[in-house]
N, C-alpha and C. Protein backbone atom coordinates (compact mmCIF):
# COMPACT_ATOMS: atom_id res chain seq x y z
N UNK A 1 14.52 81.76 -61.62
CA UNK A 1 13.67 80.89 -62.41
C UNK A 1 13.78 79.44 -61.96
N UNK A 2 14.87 79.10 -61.58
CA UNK A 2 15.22 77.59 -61.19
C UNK A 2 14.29 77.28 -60.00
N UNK A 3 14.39 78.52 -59.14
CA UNK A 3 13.30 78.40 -57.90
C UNK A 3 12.45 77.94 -58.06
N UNK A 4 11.26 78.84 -59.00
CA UNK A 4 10.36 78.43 -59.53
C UNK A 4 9.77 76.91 -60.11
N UNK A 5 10.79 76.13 -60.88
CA UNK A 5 10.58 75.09 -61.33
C UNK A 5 11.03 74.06 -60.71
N UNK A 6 11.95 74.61 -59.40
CA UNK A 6 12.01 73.52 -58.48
C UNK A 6 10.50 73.25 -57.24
N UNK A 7 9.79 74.21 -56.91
CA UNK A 7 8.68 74.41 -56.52
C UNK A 7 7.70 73.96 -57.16
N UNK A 8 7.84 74.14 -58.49
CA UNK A 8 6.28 73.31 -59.51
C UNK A 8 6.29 71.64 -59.39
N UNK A 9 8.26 71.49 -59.90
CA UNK A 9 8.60 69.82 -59.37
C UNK A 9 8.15 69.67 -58.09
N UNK A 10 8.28 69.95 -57.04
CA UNK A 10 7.86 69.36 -55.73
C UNK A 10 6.39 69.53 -55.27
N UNK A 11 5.53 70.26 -55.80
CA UNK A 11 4.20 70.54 -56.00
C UNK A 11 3.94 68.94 -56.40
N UNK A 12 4.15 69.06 -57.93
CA UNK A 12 3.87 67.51 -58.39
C UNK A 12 3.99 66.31 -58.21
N UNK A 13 5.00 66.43 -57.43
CA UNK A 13 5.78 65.36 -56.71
C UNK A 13 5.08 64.81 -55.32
N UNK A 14 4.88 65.90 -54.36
CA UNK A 14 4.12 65.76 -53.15
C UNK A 14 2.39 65.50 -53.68
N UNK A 15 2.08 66.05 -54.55
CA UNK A 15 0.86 65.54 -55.24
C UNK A 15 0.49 64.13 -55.62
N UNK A 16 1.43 63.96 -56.10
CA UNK A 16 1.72 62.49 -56.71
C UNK A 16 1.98 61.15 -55.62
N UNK A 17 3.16 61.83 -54.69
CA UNK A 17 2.91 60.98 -53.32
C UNK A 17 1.47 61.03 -52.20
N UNK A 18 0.82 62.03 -52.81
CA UNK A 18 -0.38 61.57 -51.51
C UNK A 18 -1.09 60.92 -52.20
N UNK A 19 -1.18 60.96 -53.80
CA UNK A 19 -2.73 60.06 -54.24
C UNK A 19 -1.41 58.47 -53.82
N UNK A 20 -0.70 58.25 -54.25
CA UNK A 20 0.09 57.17 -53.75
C UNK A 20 -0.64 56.53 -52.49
N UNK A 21 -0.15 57.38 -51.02
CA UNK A 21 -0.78 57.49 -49.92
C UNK A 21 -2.27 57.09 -49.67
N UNK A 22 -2.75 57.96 -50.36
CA UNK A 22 -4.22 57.65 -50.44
C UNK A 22 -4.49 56.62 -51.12
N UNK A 23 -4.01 55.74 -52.13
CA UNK A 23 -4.28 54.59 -52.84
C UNK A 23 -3.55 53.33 -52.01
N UNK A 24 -2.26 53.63 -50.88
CA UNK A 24 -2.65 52.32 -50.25
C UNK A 24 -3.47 52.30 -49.16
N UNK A 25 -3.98 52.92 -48.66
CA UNK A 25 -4.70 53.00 -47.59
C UNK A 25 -6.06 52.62 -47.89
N UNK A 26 -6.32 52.82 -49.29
CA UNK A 26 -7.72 52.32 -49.65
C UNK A 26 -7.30 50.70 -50.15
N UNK A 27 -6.12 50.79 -50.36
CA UNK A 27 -5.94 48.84 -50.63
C UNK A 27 -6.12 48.37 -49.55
N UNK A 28 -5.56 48.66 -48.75
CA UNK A 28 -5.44 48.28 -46.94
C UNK A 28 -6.78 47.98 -46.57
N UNK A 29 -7.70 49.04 -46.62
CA UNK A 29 -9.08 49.25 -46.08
C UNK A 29 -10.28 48.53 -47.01
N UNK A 30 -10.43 48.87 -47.89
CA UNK A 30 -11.22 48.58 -48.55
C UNK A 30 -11.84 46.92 -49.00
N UNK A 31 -13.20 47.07 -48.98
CA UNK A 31 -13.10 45.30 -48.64
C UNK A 31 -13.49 44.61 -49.67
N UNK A 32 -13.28 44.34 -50.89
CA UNK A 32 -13.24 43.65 -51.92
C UNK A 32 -12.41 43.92 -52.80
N UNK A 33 -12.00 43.00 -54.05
CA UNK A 33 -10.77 42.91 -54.96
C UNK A 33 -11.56 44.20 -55.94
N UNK A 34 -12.68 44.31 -56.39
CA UNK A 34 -13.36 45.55 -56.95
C UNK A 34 -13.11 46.97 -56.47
N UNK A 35 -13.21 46.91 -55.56
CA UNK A 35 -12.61 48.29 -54.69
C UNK A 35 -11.60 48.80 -54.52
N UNK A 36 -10.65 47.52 -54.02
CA UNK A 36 -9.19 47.57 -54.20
C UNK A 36 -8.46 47.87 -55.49
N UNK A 37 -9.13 47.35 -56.66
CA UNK A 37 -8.67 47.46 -57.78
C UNK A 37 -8.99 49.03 -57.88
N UNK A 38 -10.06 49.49 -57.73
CA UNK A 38 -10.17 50.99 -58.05
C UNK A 38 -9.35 51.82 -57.15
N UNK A 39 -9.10 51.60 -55.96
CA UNK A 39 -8.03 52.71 -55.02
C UNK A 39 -6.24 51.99 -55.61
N UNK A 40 -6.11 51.21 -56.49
CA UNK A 40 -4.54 50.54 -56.87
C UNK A 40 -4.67 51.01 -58.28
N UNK A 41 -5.65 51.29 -59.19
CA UNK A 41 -5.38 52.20 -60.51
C UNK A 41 -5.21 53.63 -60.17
N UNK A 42 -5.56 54.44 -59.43
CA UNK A 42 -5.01 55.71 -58.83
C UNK A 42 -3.94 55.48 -58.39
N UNK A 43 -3.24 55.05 -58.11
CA UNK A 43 -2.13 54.48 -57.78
C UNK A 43 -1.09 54.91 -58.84
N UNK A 44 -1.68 54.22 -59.84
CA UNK A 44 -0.86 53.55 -61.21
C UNK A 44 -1.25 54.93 -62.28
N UNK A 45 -1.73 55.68 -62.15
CA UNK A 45 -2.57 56.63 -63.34
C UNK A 45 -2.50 58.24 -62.17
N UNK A 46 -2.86 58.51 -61.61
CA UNK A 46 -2.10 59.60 -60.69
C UNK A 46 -0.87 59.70 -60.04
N UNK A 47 -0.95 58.55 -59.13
CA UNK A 47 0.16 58.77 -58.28
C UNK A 47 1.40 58.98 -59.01
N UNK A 48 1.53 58.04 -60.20
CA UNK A 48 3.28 57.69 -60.68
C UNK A 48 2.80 58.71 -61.54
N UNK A 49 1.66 59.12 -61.96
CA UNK A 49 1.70 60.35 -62.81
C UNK A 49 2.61 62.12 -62.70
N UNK A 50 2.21 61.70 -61.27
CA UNK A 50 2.63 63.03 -60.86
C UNK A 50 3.74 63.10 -60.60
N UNK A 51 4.41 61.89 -60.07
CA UNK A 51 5.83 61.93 -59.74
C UNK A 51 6.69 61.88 -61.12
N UNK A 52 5.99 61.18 -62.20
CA UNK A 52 6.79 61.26 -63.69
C UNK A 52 6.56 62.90 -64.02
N UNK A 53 5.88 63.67 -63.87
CA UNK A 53 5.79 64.75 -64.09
C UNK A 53 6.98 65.82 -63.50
N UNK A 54 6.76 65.31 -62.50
CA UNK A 54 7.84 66.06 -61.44
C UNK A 54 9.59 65.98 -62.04
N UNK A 55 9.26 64.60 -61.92
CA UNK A 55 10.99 63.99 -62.59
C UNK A 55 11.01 65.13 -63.95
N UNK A 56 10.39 64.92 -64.65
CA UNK A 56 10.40 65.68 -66.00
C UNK A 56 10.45 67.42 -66.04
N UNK A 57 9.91 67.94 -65.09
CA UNK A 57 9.60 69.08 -64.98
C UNK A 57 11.42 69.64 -64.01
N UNK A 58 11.91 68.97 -63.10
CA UNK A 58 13.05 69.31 -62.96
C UNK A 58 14.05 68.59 -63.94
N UNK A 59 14.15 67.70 -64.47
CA UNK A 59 15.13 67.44 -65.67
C UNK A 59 15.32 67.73 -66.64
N UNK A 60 14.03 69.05 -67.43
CA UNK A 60 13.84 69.53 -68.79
C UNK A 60 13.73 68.21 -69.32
N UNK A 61 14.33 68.93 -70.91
CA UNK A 61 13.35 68.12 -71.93
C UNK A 61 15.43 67.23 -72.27
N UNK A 62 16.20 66.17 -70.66
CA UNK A 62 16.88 65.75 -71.04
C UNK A 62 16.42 64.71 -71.48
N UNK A 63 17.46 63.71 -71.32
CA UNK A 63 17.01 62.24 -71.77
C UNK A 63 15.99 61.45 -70.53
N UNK A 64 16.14 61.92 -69.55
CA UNK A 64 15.95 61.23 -67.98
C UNK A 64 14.05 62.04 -68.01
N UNK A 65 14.00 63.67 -68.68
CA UNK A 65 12.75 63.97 -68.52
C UNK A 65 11.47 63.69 -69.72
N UNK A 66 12.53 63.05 -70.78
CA UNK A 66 12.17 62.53 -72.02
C UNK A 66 11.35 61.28 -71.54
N UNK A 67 12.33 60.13 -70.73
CA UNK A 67 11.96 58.95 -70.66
C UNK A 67 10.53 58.86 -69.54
N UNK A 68 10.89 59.94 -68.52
CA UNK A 68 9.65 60.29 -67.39
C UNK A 68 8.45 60.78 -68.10
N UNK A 69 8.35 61.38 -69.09
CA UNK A 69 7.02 61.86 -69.60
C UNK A 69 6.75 60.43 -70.77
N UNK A 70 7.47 59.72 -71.06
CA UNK A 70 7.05 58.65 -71.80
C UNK A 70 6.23 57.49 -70.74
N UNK A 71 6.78 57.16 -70.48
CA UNK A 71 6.79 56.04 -69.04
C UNK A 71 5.45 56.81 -68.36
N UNK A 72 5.18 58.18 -68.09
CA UNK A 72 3.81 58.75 -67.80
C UNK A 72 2.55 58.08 -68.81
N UNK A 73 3.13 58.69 -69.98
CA UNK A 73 2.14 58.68 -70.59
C UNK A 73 1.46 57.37 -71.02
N UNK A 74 2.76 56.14 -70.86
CA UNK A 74 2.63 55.30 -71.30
C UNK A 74 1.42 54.42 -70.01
N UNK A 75 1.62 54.70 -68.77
CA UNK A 75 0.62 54.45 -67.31
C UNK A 75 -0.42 55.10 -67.55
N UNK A 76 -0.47 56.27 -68.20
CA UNK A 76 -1.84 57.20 -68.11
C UNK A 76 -2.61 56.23 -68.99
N UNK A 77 -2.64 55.58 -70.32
CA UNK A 77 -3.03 54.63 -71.41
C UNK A 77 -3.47 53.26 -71.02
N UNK A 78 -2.36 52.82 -70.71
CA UNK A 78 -2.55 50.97 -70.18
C UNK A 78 -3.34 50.79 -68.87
N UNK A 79 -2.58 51.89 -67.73
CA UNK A 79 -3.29 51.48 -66.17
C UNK A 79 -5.25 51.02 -66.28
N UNK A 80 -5.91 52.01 -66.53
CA UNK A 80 -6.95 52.05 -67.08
C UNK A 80 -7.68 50.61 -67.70
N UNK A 81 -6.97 50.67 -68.57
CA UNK A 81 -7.26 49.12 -69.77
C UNK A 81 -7.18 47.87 -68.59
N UNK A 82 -5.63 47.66 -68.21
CA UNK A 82 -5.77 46.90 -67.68
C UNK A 82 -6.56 46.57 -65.86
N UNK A 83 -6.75 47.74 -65.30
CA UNK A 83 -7.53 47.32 -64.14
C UNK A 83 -8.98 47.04 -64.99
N UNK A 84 -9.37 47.43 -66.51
CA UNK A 84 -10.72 47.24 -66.32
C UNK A 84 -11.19 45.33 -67.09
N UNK A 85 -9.87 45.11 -67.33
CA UNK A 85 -9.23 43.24 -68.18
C UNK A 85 -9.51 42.65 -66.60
N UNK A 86 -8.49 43.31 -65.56
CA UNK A 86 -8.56 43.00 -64.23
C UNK A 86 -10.12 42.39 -63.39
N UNK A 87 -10.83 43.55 -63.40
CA UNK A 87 -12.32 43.22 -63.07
C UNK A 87 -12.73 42.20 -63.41
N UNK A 88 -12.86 42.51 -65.12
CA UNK A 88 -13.43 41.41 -65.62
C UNK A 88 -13.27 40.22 -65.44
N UNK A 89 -11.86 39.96 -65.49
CA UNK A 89 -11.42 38.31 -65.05
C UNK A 89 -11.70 37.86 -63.68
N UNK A 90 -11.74 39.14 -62.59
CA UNK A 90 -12.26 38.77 -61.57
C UNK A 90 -13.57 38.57 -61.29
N UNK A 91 -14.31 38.91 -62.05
CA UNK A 91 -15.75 38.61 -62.03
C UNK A 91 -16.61 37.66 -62.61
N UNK A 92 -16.23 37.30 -63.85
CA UNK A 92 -15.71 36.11 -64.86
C UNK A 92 -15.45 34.36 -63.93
N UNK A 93 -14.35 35.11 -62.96
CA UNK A 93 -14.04 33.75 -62.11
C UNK A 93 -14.82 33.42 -60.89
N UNK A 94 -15.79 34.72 -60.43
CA UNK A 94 -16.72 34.24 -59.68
C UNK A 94 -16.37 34.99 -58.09
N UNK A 95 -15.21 35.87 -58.10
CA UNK A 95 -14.79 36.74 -57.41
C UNK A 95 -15.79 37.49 -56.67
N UNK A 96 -16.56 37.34 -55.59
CA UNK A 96 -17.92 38.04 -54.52
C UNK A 96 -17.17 39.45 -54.57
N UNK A 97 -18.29 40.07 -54.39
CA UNK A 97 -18.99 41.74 -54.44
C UNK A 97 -18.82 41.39 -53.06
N UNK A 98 -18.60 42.75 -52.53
CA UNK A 98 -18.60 42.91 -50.69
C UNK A 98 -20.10 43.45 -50.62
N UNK A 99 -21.08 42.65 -49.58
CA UNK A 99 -22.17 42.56 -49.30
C UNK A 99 -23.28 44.18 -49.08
N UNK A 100 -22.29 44.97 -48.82
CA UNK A 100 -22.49 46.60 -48.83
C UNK A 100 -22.49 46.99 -50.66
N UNK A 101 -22.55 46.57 -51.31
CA UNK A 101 -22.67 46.74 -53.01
C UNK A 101 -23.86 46.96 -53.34
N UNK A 102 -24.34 47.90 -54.04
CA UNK A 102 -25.70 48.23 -54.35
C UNK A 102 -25.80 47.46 -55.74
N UNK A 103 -25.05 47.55 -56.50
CA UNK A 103 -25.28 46.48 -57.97
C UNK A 103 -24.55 46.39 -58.51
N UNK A 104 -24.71 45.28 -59.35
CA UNK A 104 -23.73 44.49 -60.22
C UNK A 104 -24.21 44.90 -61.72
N UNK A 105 -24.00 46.15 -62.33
CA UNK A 105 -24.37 46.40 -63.39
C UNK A 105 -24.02 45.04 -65.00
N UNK A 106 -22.68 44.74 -64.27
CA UNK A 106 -22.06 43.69 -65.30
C UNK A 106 -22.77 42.53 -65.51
N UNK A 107 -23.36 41.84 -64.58
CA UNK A 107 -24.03 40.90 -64.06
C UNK A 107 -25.32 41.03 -64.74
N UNK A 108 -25.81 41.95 -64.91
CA UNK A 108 -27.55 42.78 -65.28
C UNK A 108 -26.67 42.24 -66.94
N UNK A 109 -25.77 43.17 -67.52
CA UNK A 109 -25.42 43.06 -68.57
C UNK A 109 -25.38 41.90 -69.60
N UNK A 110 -25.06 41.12 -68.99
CA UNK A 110 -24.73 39.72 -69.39
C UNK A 110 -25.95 38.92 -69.10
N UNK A 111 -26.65 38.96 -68.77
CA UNK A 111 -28.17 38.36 -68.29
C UNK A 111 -29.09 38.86 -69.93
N UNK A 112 -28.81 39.73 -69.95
CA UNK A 112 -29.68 40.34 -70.53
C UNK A 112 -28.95 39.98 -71.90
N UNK A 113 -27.92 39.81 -71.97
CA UNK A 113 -27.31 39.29 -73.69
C UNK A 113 -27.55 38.23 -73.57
N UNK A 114 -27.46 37.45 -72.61
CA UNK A 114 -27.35 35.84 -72.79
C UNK A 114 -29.45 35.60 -73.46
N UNK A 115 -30.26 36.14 -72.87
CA UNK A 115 -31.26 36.36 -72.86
C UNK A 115 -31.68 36.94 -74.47
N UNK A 116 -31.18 37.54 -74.73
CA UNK A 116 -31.29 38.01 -75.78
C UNK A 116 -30.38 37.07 -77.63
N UNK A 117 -29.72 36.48 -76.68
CA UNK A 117 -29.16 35.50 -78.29
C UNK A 117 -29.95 33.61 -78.03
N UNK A 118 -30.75 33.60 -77.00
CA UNK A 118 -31.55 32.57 -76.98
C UNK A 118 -32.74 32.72 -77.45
């Protein structure tokens, strides 16, 4: 049985390190703070997801797999919130769209309220 749940841990674990993988390589690559922000919340909401999973899944339900599924759950909640506070302030401050961008839905948004309370 230990086999077993040492195999599910490293499943999750190697899971967890490629969206990692895959989320810096899109920081690296990717050419605006909008973009980047979306390949660095996978990061923060998969990657450490899976590896808190992992930790937890070989430590049972100790104190160490207690604190790993908290600390998960607690990234699965906030990461989210805050890359989307993130945007905003970056867009807010005047932060350019990379020229390959089909639209600025936010931009439409706010046009259209400002438009609408005048």
């Amino acid at each position: 049985m230990t086999t077993a749940i040492d195999i599910i841990g490293n499943v999750f674990f190697l899971a967890g390190i490629l969206f990692v993988f895959v989320g810096m390589v899109g920081l690296m690559r990717l050419p605006d703070v909008y973009n980047r922000l979306h390949a660095t919340t996978k990061i923060a909401t998969l990657g450490t997801f899976g590896v808190m999973l992992a930790i937890a899944i070989k430590a049972g339900f100790s104190t160490m797999g207690l604190k790993a599924i908290t600390v998960g759950i607690f990234l699965l909640l906030t990461a989210p919130v805050a890359a989307h506070m993130i945007a905003r302030a970056a867009h807010r401050s005047g932060a350019k769209m990379w020229t390959g961008s089909v639209t600025d839905e936010y931009e439409e948004d706010n046009k259209r309220e400002k438009e609408s309370q005048t």
